[in-house]
PDB file of N, CA and C in Angstrom:
ATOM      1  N   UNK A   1     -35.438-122.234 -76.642  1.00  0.00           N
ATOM      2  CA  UNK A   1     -34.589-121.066 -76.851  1.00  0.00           C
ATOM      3  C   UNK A   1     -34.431-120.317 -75.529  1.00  0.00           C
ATOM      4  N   UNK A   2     -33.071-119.942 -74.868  1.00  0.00           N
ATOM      5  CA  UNK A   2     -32.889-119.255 -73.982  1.00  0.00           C
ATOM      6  C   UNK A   2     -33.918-117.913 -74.612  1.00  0.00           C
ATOM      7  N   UNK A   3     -33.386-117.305 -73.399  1.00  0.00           N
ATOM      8  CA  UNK A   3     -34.751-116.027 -73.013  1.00  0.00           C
ATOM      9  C   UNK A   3     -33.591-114.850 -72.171  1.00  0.00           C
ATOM     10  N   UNK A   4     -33.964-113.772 -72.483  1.00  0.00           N
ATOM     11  CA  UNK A   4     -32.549-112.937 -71.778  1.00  0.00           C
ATOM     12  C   UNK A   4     -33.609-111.744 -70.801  1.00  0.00           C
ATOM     13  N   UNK A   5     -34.660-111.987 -70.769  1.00  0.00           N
ATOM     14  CA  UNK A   5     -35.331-110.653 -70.188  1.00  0.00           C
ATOM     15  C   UNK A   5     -36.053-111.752 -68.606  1.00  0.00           C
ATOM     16  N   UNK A   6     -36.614-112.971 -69.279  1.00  0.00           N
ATOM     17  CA  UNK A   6     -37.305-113.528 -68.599  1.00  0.00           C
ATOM     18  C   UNK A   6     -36.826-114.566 -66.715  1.00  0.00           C
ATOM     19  N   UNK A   7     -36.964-113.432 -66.340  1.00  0.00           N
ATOM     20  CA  UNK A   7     -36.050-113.923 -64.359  1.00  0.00           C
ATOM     21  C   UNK A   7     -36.281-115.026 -63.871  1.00  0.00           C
ATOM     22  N   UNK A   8     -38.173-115.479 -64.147  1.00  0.00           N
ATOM     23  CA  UNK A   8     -38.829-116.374 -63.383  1.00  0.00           C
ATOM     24  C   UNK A   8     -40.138-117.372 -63.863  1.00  0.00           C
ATOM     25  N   UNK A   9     -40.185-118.491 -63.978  1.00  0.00           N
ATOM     26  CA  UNK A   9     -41.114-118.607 -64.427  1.00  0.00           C
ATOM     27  C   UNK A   9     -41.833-119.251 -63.029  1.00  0.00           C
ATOM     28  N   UNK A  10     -43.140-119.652 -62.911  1.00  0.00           N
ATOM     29  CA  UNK A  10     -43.960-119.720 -61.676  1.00  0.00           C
ATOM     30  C   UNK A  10     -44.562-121.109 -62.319  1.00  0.00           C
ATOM     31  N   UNK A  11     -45.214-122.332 -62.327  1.00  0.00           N
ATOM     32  CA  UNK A  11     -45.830-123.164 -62.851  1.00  0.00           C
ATOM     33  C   UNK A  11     -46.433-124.150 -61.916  1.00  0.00           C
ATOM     34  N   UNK A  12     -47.541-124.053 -62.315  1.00  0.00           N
ATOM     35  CA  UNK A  12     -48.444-125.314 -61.168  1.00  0.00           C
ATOM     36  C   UNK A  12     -49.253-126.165 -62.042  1.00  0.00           C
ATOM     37  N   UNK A  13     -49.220-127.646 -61.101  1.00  0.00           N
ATOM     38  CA  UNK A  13     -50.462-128.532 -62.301  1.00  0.00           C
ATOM     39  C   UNK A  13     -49.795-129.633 -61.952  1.00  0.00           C
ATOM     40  N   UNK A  14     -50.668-131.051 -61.967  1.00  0.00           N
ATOM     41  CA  UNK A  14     -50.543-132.070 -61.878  1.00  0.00           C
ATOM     42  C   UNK A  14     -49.083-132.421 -62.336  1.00  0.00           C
ATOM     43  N   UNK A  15     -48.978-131.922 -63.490  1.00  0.00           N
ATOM     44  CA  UNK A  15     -48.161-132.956 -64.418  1.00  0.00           C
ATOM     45  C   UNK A  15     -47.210-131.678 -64.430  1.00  0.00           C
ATOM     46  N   UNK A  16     -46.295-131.080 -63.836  1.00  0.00           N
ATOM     47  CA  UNK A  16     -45.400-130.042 -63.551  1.00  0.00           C
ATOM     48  C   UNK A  16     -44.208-131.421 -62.552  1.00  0.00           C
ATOM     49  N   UNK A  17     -43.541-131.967 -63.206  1.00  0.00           N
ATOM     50  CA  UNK A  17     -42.721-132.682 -62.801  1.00  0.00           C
ATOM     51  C   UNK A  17     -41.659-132.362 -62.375  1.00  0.00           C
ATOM     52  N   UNK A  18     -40.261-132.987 -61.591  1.00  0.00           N
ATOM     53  CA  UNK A  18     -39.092-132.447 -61.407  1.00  0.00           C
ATOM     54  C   UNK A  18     -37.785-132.210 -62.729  1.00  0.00           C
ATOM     55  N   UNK A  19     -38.549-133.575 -63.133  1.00  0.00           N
ATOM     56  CA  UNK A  19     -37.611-133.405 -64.968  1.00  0.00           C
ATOM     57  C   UNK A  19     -38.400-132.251 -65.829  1.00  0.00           C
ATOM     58  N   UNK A  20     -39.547-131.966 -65.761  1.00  0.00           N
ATOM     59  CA  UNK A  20     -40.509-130.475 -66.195  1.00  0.00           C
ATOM     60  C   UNK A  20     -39.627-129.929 -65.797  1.00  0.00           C
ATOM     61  N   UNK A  21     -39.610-129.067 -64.228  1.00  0.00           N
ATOM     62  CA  UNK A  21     -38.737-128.023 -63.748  1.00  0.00           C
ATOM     63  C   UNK A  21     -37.499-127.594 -64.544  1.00  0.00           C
ATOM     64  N   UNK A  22     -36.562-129.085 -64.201  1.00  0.00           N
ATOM     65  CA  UNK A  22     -35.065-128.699 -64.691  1.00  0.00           C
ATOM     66  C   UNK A  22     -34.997-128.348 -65.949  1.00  0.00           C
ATOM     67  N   UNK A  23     -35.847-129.148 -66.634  1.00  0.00           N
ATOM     68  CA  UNK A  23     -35.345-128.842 -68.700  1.00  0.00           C
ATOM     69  C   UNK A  23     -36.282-127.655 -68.296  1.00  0.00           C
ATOM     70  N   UNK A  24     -36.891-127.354 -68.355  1.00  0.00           N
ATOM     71  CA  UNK A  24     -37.253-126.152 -68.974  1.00  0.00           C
ATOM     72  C   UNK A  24     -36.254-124.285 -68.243  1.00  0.00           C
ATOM     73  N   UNK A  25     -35.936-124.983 -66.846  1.00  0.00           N
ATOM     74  CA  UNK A  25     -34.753-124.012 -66.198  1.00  0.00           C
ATOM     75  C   UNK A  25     -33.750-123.872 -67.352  1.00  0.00           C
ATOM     76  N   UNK A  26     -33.315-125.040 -67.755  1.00  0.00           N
ATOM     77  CA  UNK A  26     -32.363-125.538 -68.337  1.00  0.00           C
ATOM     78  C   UNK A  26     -32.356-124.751 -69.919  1.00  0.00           C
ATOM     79  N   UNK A  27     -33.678-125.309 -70.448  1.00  0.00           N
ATOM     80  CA  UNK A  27     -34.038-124.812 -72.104  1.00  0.00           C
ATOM     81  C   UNK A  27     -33.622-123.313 -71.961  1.00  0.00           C
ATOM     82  N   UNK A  28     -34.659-122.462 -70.696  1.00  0.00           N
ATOM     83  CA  UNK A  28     -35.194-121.164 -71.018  1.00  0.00           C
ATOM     84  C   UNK A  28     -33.767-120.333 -70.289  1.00  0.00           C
ATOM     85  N   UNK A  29     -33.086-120.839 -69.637  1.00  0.00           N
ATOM     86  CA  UNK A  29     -32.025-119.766 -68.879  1.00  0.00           C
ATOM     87  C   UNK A  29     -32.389-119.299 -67.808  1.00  0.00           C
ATOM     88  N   UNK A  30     -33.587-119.657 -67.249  1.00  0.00           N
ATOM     89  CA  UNK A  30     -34.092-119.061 -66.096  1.00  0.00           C
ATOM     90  C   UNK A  30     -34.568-119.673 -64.872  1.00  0.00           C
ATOM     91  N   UNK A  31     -34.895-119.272 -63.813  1.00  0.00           N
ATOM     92  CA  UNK A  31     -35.447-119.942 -62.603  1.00  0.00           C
ATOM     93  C   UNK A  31     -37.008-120.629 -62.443  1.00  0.00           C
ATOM     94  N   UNK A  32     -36.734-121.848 -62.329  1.00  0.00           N
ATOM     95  CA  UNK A  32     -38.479-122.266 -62.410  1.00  0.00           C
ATOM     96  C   UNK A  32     -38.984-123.018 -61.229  1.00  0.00           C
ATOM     97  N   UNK A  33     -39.980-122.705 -60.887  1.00  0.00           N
ATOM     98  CA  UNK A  33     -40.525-123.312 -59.528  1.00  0.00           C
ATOM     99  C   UNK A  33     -41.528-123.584 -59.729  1.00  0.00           C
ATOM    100  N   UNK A  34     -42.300-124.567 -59.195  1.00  0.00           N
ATOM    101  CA  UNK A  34     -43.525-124.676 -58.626  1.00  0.00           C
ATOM    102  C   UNK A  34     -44.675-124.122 -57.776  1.00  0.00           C
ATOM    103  N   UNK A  35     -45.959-123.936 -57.905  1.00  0.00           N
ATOM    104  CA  UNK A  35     -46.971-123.146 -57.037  1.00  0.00           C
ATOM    105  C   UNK A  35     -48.360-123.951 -57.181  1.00  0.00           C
ATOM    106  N   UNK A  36     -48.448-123.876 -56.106  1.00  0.00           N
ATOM    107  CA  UNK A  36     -49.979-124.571 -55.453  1.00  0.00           C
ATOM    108  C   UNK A  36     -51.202-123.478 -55.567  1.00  0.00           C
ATOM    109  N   UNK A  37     -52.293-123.551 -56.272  1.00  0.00           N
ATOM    110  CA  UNK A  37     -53.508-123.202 -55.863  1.00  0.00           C
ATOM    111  C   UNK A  37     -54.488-123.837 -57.001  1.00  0.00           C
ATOM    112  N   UNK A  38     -55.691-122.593 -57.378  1.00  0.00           N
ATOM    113  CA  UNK A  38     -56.899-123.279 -57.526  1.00  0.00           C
ATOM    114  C   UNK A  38     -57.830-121.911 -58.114  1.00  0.00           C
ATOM    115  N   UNK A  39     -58.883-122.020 -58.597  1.00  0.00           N
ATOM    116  CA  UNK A  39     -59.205-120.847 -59.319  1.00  0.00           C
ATOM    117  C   UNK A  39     -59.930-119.697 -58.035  1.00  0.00           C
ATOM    118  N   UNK A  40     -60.782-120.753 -56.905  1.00  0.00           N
ATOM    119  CA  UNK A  40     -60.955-120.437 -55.732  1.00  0.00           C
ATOM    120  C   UNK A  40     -60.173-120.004 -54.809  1.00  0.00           C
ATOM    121  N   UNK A  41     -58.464-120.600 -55.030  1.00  0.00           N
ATOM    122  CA  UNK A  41     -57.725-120.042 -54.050  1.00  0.00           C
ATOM    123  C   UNK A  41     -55.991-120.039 -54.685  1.00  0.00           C
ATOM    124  N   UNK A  42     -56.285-119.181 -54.936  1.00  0.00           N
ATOM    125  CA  UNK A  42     -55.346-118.891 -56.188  1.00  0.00           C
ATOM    126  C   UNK A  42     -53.367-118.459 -55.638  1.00  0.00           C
ATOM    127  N   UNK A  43     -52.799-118.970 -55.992  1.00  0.00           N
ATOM    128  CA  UNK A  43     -51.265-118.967 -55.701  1.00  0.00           C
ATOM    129  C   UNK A  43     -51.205-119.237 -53.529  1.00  0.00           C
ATOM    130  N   UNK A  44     -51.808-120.469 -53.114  1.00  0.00           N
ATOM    131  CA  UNK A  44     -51.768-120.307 -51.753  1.00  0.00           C
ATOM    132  C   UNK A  44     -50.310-121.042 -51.184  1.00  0.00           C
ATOM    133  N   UNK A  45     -49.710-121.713 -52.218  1.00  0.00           N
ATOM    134  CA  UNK A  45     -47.825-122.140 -51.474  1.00  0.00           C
ATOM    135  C   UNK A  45     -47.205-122.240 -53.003  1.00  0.00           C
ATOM    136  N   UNK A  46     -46.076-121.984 -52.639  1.00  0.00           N
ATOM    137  CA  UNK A  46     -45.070-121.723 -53.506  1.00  0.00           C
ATOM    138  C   UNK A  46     -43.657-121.892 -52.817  1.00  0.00           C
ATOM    139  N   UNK A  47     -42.590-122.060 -53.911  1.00  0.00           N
ATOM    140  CA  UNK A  47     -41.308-122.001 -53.571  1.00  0.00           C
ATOM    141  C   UNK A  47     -40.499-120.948 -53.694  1.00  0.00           C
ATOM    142  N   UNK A  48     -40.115-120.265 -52.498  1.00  0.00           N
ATOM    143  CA  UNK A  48     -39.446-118.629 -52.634  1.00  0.00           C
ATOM    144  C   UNK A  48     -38.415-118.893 -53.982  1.00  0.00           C
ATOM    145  N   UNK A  49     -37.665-117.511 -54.142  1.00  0.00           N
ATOM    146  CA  UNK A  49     -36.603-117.390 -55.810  1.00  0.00           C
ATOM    147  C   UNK A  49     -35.733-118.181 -55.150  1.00  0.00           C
ATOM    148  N   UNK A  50     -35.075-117.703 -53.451  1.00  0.00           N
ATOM    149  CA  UNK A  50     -33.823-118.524 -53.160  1.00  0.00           C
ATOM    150  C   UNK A  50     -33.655-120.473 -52.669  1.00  0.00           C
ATOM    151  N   UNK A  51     -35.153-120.441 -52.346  1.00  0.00           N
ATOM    152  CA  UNK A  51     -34.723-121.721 -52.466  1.00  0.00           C
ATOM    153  C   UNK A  51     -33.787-122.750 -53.368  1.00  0.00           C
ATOM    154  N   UNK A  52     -33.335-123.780 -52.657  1.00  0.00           N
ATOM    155  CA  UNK A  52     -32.161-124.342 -53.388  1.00  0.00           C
ATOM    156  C   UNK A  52     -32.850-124.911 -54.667  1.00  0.00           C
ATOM    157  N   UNK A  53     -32.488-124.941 -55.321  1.00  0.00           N
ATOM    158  CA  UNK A  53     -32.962-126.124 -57.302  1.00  0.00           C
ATOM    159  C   UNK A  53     -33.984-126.870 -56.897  1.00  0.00           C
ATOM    160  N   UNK A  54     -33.201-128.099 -56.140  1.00  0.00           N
ATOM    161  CA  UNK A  54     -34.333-129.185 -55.902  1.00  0.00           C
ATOM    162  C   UNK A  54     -35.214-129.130 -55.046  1.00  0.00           C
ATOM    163  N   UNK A  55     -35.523-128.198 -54.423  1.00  0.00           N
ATOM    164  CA  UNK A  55     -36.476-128.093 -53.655  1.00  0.00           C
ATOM    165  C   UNK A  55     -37.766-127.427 -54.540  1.00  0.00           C
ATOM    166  N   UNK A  56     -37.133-126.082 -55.410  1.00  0.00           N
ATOM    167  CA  UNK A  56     -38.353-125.858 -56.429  1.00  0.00           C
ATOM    168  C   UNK A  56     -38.715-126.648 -57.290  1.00  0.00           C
ATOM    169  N   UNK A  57     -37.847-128.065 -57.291  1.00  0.00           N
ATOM    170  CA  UNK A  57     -38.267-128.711 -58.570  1.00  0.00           C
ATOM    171  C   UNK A  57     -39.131-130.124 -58.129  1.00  0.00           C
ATOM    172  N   UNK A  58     -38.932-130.105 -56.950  1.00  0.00           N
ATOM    173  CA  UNK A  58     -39.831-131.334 -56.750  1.00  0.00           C
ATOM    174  C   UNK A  58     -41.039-130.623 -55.526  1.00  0.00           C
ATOM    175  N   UNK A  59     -41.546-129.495 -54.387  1.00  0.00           N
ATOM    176  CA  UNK A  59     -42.159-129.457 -53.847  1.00  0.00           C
ATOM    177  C   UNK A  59     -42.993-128.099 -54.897  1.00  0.00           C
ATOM    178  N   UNK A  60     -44.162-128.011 -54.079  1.00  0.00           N
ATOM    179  CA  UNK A  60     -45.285-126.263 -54.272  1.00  0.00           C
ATOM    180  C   UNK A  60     -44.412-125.427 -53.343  1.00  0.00           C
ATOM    181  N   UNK A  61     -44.173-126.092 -52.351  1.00  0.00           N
ATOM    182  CA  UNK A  61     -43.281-125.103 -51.740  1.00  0.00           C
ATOM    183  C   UNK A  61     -44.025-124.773 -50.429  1.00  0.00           C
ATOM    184  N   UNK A  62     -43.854-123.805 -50.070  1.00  0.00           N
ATOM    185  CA  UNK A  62     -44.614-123.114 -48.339  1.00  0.00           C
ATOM    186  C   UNK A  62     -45.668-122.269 -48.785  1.00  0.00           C
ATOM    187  N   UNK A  63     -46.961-122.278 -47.682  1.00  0.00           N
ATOM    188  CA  UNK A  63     -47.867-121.639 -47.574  1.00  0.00           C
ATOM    189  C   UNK A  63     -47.533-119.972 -47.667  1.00  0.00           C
ATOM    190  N   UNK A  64     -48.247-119.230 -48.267  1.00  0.00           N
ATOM    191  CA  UNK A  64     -47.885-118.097 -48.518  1.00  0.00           C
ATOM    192  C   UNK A  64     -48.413-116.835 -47.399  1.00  0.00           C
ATOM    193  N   UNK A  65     -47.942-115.811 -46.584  1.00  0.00           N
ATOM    194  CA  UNK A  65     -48.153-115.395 -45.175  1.00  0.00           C
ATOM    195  C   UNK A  65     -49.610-115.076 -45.214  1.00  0.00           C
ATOM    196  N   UNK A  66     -50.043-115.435 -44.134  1.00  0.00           N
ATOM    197  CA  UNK A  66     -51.663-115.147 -43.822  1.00  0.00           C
ATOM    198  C   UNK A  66     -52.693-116.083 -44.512  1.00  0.00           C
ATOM    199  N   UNK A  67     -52.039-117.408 -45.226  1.00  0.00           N
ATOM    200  CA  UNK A  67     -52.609-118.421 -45.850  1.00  0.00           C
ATOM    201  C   UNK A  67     -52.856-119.813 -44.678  1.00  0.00           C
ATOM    202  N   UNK A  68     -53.607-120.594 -44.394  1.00  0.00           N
ATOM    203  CA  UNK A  68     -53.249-121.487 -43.711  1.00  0.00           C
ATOM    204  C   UNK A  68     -54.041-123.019 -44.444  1.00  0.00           C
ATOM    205  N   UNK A  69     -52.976-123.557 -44.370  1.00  0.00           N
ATOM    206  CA  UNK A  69     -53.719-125.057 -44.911  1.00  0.00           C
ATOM    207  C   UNK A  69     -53.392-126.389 -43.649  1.00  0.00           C
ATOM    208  N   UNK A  70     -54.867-126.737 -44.326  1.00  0.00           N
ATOM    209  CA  UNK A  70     -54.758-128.452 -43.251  1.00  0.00           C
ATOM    210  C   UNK A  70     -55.212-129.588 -44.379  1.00  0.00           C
ATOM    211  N   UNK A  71     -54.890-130.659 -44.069  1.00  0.00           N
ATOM    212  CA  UNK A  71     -55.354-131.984 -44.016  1.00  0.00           C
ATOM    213  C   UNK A  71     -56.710-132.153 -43.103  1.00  0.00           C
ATOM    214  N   UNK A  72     -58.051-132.243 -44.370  1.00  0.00           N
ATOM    215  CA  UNK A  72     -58.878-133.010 -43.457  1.00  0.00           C
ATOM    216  C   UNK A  72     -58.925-134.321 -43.053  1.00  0.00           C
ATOM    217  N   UNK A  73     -59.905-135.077 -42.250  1.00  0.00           N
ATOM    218  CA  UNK A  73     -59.935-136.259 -42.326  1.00  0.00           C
ATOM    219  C   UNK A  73     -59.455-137.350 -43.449  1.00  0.00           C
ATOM    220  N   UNK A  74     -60.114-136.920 -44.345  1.00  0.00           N
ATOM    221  CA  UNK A  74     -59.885-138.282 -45.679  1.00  0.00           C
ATOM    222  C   UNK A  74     -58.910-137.878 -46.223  1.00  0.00           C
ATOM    223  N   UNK A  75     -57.849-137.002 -46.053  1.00  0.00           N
ATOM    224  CA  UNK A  75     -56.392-136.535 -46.848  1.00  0.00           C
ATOM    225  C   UNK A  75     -56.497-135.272 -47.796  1.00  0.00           C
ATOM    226  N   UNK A  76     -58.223-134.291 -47.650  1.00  0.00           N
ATOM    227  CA  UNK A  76     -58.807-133.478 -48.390  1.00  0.00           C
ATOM    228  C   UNK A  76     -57.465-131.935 -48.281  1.00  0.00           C
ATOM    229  N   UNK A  77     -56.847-131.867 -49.251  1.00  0.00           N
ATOM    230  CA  UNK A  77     -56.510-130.354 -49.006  1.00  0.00           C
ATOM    231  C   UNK A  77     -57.307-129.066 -48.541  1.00  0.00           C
ATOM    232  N   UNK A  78     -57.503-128.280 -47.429  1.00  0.00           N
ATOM    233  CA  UNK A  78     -58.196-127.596 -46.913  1.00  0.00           C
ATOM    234  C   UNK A  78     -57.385-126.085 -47.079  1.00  0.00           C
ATOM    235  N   UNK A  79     -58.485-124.954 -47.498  1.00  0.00           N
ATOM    236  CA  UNK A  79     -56.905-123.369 -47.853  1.00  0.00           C
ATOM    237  C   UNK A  79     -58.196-122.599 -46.626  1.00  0.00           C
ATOM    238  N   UNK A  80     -57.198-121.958 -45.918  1.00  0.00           N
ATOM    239  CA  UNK A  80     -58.394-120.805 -45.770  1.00  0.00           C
ATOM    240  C   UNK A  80     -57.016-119.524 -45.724  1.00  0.00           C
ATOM    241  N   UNK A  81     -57.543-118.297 -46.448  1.00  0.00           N
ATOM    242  CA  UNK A  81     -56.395-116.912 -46.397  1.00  0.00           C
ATOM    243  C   UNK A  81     -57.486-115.938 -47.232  1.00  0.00           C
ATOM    244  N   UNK A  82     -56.485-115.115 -47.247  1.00  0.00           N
ATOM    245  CA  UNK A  82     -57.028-113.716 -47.604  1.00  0.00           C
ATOM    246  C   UNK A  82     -57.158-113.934 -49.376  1.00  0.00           C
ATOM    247  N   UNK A  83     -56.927-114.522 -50.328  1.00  0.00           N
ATOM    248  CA  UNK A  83     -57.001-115.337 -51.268  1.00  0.00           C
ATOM    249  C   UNK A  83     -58.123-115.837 -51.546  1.00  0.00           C
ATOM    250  N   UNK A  84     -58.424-116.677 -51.012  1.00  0.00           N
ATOM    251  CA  UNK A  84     -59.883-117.695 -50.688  1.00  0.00           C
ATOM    252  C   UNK A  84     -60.983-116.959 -51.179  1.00  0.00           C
ATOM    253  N   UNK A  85     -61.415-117.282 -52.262  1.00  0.00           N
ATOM    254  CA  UNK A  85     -63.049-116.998 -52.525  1.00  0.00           C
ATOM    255  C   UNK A  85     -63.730-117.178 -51.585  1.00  0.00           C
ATOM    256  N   UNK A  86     -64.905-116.631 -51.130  1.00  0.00           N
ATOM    257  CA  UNK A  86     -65.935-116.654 -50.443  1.00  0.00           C
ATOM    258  C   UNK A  86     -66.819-117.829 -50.122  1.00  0.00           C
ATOM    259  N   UNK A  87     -67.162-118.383 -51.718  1.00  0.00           N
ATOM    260  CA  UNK A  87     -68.317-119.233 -52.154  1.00  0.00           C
ATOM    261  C   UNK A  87     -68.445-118.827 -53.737  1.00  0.00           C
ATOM    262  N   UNK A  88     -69.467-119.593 -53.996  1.00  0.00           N
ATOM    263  CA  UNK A  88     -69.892-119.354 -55.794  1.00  0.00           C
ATOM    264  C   UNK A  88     -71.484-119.176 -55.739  1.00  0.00           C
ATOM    265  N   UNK A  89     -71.532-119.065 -56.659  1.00  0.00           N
ATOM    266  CA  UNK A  89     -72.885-118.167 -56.757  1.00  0.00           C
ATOM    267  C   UNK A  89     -73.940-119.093 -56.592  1.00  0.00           C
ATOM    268  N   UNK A  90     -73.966-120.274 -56.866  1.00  0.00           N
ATOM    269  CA  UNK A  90     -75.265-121.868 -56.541  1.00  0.00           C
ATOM    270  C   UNK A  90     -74.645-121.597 -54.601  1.00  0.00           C
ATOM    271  N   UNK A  91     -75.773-122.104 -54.016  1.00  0.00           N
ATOM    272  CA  UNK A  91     -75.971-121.936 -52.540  1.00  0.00           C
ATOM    273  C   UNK A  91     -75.260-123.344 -52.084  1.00  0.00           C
ATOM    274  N   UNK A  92     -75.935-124.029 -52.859  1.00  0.00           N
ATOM    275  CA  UNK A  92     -75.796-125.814 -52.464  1.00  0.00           C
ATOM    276  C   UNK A  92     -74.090-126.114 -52.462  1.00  0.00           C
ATOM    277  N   UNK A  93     -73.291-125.366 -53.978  1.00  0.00           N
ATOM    278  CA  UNK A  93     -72.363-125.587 -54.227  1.00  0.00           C
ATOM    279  C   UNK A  93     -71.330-124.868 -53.157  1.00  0.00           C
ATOM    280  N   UNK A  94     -71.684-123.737 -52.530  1.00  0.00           N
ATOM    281  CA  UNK A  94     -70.918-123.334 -51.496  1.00  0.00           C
ATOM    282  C   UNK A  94     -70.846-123.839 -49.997  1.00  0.00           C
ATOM    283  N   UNK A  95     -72.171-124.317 -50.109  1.00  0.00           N
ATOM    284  CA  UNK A  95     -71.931-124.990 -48.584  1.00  0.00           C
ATOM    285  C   UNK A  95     -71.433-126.334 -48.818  1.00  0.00           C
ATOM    286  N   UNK A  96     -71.397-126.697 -49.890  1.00  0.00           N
ATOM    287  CA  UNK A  96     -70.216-128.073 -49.862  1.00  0.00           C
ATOM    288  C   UNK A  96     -68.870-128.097 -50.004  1.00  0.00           C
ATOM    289  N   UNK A  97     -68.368-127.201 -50.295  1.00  0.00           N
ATOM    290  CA  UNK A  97     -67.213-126.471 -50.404  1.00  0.00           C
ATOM    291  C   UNK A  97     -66.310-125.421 -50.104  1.00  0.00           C
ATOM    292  N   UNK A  98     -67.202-124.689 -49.029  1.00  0.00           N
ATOM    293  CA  UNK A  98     -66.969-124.197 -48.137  1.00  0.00           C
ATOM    294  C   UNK A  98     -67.335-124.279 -46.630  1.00  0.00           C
ATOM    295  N   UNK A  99     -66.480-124.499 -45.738  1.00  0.00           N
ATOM    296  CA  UNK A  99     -66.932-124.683 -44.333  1.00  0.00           C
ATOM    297  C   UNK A  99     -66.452-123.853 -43.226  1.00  0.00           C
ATOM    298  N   UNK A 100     -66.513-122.630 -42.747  1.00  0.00           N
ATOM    299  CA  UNK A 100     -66.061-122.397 -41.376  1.00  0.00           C
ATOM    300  C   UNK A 100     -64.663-121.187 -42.241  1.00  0.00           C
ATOM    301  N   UNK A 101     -65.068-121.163 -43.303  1.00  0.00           N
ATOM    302  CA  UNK A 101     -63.537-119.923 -44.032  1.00  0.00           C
ATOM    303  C   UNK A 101     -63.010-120.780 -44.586  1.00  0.00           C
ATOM    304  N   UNK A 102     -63.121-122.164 -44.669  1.00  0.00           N
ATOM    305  CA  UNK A 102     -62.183-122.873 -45.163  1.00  0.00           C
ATOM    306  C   UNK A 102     -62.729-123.706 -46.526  1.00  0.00           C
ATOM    307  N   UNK A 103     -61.806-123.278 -47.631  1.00  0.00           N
ATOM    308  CA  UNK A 103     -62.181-123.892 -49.030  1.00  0.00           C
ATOM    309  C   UNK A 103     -61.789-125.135 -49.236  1.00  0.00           C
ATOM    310  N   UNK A 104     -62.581-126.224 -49.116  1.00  0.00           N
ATOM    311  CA  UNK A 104     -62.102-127.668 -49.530  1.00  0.00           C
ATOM    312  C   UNK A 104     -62.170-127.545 -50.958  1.00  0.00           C
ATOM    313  N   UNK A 105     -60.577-128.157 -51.409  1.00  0.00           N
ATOM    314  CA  UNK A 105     -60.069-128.507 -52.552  1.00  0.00           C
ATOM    315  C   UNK A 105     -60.457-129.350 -53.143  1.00  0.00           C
ATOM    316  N   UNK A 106     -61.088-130.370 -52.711  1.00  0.00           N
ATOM    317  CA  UNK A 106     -61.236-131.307 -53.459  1.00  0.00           C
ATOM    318  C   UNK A 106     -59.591-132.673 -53.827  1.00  0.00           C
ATOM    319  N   UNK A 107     -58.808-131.693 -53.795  1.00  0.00           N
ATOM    320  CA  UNK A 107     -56.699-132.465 -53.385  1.00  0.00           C
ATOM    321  C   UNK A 107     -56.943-133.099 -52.624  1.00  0.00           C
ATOM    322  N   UNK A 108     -55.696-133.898 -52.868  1.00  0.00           N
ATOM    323  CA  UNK A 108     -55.579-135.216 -51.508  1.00  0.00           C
ATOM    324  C   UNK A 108     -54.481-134.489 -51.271  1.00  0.00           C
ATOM    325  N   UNK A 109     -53.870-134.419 -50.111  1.00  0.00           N
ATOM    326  CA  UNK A 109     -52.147-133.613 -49.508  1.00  0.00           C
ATOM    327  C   UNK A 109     -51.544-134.839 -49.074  1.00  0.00           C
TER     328      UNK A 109
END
């Protein structure tokens, strides 16, 4: 069912496809994009409102300002920004997952 209030919807996740995107643009009447993060590093790229269709429908989009991501060695998604959790509360679990400001994802990029 179209939707008359609703401007934007935001959606991230494995299985957030480009045929996802369009039908549901399509179903709801509204603009839908894609967004990258993680409970640790939460909304870190996205696709602005003006980007063109297919670009929100098939990428996460760009790093968001003061966010910076790399590729580690083995293809590991790496976030470090103002976003970024710290660590978690087990010691062991933060120093494996955190290194130097930077939150390994556990993602391949």
């Amino acid at each position: 069912a179209r939707t008359t209030s609703l401007r934007l919807l935001s959606c991230g996740g494995t299985e957030v496809t480009p045929e996802f995107v369009e039908r549901a643009g399509r179903e709801l009447g509204t603009v839908v994009k894609r967004s990258y993060g993680s409970t640790e590093a939460p909304t870190v790229a996205t696709s602005r409102f003006d980007d063109p269709p297919d670009r929100m429908a098939t990428t996460d989009g760009r790093a968001l300002g003061g966010t910076e991501l790399r590729i580690g060695v083995d293809g590991e998604v790496w976030v470090r920004g103002p976003e970024v959790a710290s660590g978690y509360l087990d010691p062991d679990q933060t120093a494996a997952s955190f290194v130097d400001g930077w939150f390994r994802t556990g993602d391949l990029g």
